[in-house]
Protein backbone atom coordinates (compact mmCIF):
# COMPACT_ATOMS: atom_id res chain seq x y z
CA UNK A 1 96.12 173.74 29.50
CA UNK A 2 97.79 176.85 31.15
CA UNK A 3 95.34 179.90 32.52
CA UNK A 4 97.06 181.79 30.03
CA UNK A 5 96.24 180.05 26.98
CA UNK A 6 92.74 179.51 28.50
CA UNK A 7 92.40 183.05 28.84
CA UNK A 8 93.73 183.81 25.40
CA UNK A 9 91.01 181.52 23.52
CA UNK A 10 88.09 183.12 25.43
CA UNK A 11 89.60 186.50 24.12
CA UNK A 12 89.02 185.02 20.75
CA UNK A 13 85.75 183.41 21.02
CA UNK A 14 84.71 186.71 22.56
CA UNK A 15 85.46 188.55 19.28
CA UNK A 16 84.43 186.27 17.69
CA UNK A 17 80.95 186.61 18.89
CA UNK A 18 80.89 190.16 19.26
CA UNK A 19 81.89 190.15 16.26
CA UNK A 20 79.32 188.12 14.30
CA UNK A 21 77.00 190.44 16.49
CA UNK A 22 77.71 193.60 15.13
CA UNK A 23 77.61 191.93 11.51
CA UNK A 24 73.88 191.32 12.40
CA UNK A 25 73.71 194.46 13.67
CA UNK A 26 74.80 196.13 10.30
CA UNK A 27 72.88 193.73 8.06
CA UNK A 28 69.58 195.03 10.33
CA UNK A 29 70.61 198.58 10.14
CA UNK A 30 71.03 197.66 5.84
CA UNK A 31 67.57 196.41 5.88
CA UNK A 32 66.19 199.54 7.03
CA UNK A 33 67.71 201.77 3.63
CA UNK A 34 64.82 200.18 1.48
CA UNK A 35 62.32 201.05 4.44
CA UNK A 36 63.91 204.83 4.50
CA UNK A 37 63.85 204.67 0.70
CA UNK A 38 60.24 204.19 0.94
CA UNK A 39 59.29 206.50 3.54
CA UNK A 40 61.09 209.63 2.04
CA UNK A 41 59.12 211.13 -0.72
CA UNK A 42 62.03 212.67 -3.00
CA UNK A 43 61.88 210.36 -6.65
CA UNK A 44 64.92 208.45 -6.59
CA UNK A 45 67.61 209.97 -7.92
CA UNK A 46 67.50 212.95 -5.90
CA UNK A 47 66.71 211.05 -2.80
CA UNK A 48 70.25 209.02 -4.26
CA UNK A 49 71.89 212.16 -4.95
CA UNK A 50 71.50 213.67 -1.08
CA UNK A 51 72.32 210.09 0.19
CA UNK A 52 75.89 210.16 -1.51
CA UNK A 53 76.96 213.56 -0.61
CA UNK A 54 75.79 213.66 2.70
CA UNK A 55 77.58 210.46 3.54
CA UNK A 56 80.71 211.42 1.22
CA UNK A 57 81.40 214.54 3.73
CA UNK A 58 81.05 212.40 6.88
CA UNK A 59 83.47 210.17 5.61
CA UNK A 60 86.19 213.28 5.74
CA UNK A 61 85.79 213.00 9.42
CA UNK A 62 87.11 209.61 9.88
CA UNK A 63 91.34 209.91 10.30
CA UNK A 64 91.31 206.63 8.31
CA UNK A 65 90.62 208.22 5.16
CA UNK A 66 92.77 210.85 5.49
CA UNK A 67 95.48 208.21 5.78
CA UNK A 68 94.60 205.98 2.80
CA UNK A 69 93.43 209.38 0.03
CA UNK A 70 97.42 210.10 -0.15
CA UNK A 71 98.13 206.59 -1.45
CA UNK A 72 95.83 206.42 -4.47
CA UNK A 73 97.73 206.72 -7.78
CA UNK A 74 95.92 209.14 -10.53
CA UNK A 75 95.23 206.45 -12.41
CA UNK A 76 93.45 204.20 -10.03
CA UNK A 77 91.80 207.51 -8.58
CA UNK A 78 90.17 207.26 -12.18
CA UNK A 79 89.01 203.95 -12.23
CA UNK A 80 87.43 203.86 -8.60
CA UNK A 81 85.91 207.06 -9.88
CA UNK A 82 83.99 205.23 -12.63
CA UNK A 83 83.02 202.31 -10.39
CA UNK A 84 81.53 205.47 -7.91
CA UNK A 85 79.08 206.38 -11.28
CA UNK A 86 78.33 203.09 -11.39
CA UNK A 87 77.12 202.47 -8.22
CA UNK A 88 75.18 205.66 -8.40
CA UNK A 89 73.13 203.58 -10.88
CA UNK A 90 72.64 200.91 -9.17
CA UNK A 91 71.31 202.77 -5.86
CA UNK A 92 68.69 205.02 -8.07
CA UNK A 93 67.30 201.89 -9.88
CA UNK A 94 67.31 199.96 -6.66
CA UNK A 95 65.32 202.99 -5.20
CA UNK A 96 63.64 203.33 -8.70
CA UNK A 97 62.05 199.63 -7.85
CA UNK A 98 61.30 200.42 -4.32
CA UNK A 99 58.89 203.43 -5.76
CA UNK A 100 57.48 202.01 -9.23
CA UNK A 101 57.18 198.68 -7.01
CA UNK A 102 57.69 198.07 -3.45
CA UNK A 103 60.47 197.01 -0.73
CA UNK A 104 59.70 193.41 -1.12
CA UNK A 105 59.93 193.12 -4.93
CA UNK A 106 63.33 195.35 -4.68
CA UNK A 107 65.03 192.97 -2.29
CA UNK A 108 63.87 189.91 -3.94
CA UNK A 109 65.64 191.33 -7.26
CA UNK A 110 69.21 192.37 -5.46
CA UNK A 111 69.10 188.95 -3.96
CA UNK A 112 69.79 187.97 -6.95
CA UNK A 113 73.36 189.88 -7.02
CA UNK A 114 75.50 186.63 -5.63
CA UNK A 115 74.32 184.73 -8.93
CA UNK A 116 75.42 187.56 -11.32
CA UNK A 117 78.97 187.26 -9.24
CA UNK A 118 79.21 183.94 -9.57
CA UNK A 119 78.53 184.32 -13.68
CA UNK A 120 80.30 187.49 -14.22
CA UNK A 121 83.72 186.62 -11.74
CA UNK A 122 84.86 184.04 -14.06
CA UNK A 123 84.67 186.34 -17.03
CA UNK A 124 86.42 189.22 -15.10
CA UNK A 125 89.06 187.15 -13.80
CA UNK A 126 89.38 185.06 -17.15
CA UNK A 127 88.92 181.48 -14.67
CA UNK A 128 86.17 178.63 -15.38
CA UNK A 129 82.91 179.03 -14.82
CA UNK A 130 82.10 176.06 -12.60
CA UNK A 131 78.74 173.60 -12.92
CA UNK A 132 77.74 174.28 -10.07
CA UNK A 133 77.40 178.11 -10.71
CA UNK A 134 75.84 177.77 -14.09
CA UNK A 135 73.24 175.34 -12.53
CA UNK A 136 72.05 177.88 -9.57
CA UNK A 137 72.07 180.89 -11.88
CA UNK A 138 69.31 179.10 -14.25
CA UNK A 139 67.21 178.11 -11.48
CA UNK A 140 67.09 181.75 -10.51
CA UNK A 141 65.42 182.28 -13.73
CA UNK A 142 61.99 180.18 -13.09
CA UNK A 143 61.96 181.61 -9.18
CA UNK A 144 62.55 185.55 -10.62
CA UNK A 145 59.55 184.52 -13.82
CA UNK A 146 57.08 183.33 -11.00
CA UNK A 147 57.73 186.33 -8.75
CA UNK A 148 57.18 188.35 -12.14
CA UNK A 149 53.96 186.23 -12.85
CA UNK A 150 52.39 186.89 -9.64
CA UNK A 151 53.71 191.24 -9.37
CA UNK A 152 52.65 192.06 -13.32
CA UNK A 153 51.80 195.60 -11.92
CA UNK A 154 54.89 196.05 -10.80
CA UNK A 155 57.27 195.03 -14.33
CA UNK A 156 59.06 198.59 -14.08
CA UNK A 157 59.40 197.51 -10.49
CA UNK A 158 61.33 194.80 -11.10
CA UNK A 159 63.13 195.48 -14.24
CA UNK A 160 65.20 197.88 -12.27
CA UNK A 161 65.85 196.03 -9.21
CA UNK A 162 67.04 193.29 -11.53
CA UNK A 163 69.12 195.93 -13.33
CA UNK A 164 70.36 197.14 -9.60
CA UNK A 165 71.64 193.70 -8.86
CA UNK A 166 73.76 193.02 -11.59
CA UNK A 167 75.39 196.21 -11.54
CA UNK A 168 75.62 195.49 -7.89
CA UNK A 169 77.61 192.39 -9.23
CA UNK A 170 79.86 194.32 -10.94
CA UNK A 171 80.86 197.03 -9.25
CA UNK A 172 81.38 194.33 -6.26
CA UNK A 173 83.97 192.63 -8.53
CA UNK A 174 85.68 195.44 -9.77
CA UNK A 175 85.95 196.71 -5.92
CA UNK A 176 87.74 193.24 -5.10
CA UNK A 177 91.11 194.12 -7.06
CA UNK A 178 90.91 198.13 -5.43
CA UNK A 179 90.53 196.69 -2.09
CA UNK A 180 93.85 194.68 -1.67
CA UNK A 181 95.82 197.78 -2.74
CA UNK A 182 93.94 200.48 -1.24
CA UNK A 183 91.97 201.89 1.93
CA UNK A 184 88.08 200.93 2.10
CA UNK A 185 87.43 204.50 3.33
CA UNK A 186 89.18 206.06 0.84
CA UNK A 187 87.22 204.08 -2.07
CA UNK A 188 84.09 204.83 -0.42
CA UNK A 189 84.85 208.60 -0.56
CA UNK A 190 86.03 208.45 -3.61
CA UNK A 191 83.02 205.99 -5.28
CA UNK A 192 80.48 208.07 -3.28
CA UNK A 193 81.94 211.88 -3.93
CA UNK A 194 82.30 211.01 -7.73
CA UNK A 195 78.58 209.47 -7.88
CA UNK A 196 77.75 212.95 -6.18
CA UNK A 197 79.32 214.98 -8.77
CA UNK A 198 77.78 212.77 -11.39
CA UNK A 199 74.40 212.76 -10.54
CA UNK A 200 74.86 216.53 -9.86
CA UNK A 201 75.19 216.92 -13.39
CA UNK A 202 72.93 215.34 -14.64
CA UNK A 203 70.41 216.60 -12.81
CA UNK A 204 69.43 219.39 -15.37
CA UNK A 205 68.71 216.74 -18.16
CA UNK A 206 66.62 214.68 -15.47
CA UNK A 207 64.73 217.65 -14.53
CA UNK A 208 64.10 218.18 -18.18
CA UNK A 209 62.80 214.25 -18.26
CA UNK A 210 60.60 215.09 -15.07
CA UNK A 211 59.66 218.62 -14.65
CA UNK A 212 58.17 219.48 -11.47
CA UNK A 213 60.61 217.38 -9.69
CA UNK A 214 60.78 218.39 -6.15
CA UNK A 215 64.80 219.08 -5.25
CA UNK A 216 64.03 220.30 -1.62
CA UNK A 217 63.30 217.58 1.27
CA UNK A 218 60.61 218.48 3.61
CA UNK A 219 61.41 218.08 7.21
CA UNK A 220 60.82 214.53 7.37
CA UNK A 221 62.40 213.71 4.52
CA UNK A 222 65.72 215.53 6.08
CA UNK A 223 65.42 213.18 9.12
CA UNK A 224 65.13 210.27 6.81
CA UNK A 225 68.00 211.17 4.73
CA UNK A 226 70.10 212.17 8.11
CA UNK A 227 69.34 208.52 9.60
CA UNK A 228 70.00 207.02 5.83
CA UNK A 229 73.31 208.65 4.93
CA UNK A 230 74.61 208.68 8.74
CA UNK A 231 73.01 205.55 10.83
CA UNK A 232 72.54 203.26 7.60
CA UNK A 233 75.45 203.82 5.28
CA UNK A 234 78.27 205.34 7.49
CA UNK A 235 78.14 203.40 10.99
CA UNK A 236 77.15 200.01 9.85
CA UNK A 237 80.10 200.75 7.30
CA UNK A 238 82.73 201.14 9.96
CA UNK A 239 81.25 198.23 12.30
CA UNK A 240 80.85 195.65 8.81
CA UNK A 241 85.22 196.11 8.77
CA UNK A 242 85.90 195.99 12.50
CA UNK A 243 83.55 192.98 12.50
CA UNK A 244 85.53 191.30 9.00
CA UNK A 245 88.58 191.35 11.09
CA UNK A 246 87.09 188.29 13.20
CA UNK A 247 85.02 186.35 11.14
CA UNK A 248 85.26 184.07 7.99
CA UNK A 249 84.33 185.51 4.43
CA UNK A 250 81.77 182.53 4.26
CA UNK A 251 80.22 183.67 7.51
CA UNK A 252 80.20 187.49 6.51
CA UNK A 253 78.24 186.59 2.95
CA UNK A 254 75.96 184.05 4.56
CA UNK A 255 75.22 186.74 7.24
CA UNK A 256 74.74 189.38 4.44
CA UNK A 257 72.62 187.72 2.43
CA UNK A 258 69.96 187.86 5.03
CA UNK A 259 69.34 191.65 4.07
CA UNK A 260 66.42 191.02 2.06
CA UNK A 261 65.06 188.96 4.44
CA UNK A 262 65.32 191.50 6.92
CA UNK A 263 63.94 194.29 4.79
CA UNK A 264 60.40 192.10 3.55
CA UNK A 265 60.13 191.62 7.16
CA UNK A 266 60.20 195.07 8.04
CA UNK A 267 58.69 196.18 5.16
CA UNK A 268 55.26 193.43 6.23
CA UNK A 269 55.51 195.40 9.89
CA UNK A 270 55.80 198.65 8.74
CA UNK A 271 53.88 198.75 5.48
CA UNK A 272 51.67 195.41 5.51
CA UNK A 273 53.05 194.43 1.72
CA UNK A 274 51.84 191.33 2.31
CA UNK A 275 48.25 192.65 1.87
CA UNK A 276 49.12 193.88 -1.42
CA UNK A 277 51.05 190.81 -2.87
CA UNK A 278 50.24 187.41 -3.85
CA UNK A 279 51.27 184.45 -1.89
CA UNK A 280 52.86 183.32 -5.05
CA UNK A 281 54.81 186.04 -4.92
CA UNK A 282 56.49 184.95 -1.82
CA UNK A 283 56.78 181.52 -2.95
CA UNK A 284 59.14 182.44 -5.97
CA UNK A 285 61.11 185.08 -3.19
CA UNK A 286 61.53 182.08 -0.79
CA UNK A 287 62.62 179.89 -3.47
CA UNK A 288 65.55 182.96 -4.19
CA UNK A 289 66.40 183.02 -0.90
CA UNK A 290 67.01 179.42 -0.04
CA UNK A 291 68.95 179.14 -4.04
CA UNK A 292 71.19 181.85 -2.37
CA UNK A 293 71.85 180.27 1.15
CA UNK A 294 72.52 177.07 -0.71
CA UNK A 295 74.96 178.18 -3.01
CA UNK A 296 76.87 180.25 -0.29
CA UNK A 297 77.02 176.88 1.35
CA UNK A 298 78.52 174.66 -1.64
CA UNK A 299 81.07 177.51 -2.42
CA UNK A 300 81.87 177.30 1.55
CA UNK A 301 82.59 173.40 0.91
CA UNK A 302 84.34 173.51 -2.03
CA UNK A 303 86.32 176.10 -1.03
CA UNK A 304 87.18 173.94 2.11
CA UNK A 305 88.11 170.84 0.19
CA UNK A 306 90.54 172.72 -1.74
CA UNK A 307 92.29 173.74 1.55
CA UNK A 308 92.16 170.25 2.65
CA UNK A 309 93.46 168.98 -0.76
């Protein structure tokens, strides 16, 4: 083997690594939004509402967005714009569990958002639903009842992080068919300026639901939101697409789906959950867990044999 080749596959394994390095890095930065979510004391959909506009402008900064925002047709402008409410929705009741529950119970529910994909894809994309998908989404069910059973104080809670992660689901699919045509940045913007605008709106009728609603941070909170919108949505943003560049889509979804894992973690150093739930709790949450590595690895393998075949 010549230097040069030899020298050419280091430069790969190197980005390789660096690669699935910074991937950990964002997914550890991603587990620290339920931890901020916690710590700031705005209810969630103003806390939601500051997180999307303050990240929204910093996006304008990047050149890459100013590149991709001329290519959007009016028509698709539209449609991205409606997946941007939607994900509005699913970040207040994802922060809507984190306060009527806590971070563990949250991330337990939006680990459930591969399962929804794997149900709702096939519908979306008019395809087969396939055994093996069917068969992992029901044995979700038992796993999300027992975490239920042993967090009964905290049904809200969990009603609206399982509401989170299947609009999670969707607005993931929909995304899919505006990413091959269209900039990333320029989605984002766009998803994250209209949810803005949105919620902006209708905050007078949410005031009305909950008068007394605080609308100004205090000085921690603007920290919090600062490290949120900037260090934990923005940056680990940019570093998640350098880092797809180099790495499978198996490996990126595996590595993703430790999130939760990182947030109860955290959340156990930083707020000692585990004093406050059951270990039955944490039985049905590991059962989740492993459902979800196990079905990222069968769709890995089938996936492979059909290359192979």
């Amino acid at each position: 083997m010549s230097g040069k080749t030899c020298s050419t596959f280091g430069a790969v394994r190197t980005s390789e690594k660096q690669a699935m390095l910074l991937l950990h890095l964002c997914v550890f930065i991603w587990g620290f939004t339920a931890i901020l979510g916690n710590l700031i004391t705005l209810r969630e959909t103003v806390l939601v509402w500051y997180r999307m506009g303050i990240t929204s402008l910093s996006l304008l900064f990047l050149p890459a967005f100013w590149r991709g925002i001329r290519t959007i047709r009016k028509q698709d402008a539209w449609r991205i714009a409606s997946v941007g409410i939607m994900v509005s929705v699913h970040w207040v009741t994802f922060y809507g569990a984190i306060k009527y529950a806590n971070v563990s119970v949250a991330l337990t529910c939006l680990a459930t958002v591969s399962f929804f994909t794997s149900l709702l894809e096939p519908l979306f994309f008019r395809s087969r639903h396939r055994f093996t998908e069917i068969l992992f989404g029901l044995a979700v069910i038992p796993a999300l009842y027992m975490v239920f059973r042993f967090t009964g104080s905290y049904a809200t809670g969990m009603i609206m992080g399982v509401f989170s992660a299947f609009l999670a689901a969707v607005f993931t699919i929909l995304n899919k068919r505006l990413t091959v045509s269209y900039d990333p940045f320029s989605i984002t913007f766009l998803e994250l300026a209209t949810g803005f605008v949105f919620l902006g709106l209708l905050m007078p009728v949410y005031l009305q639901w909950f008068p007394g609603t605080p609308l100004l941070p205090s000085g921690a909170d603007i920290g919090y939101l600062l490290i949120l919108s900037l260090v934990c949505t923005t940056l680990p943003f940019i570093l998640s697409l350098i880092s797809l560049r180099h790495i499978s889509a198996f490996t990126a979804n595996l590595t993703i789906n430790l999130e939760p894992v990182y947030g109860i973690l955290l959340a156990m150093l930083f707020f000692h959950e585990q004093d406050e739930l059951q270990p039955g709790f944490y039985l049905g949450a590991g059962i989740i867990l492993v459902i979800v590595f196990l079905h990222a690895y069968i769709r890995y393998r089938q996936k492979k044999k059909q290359l192979v075949v």
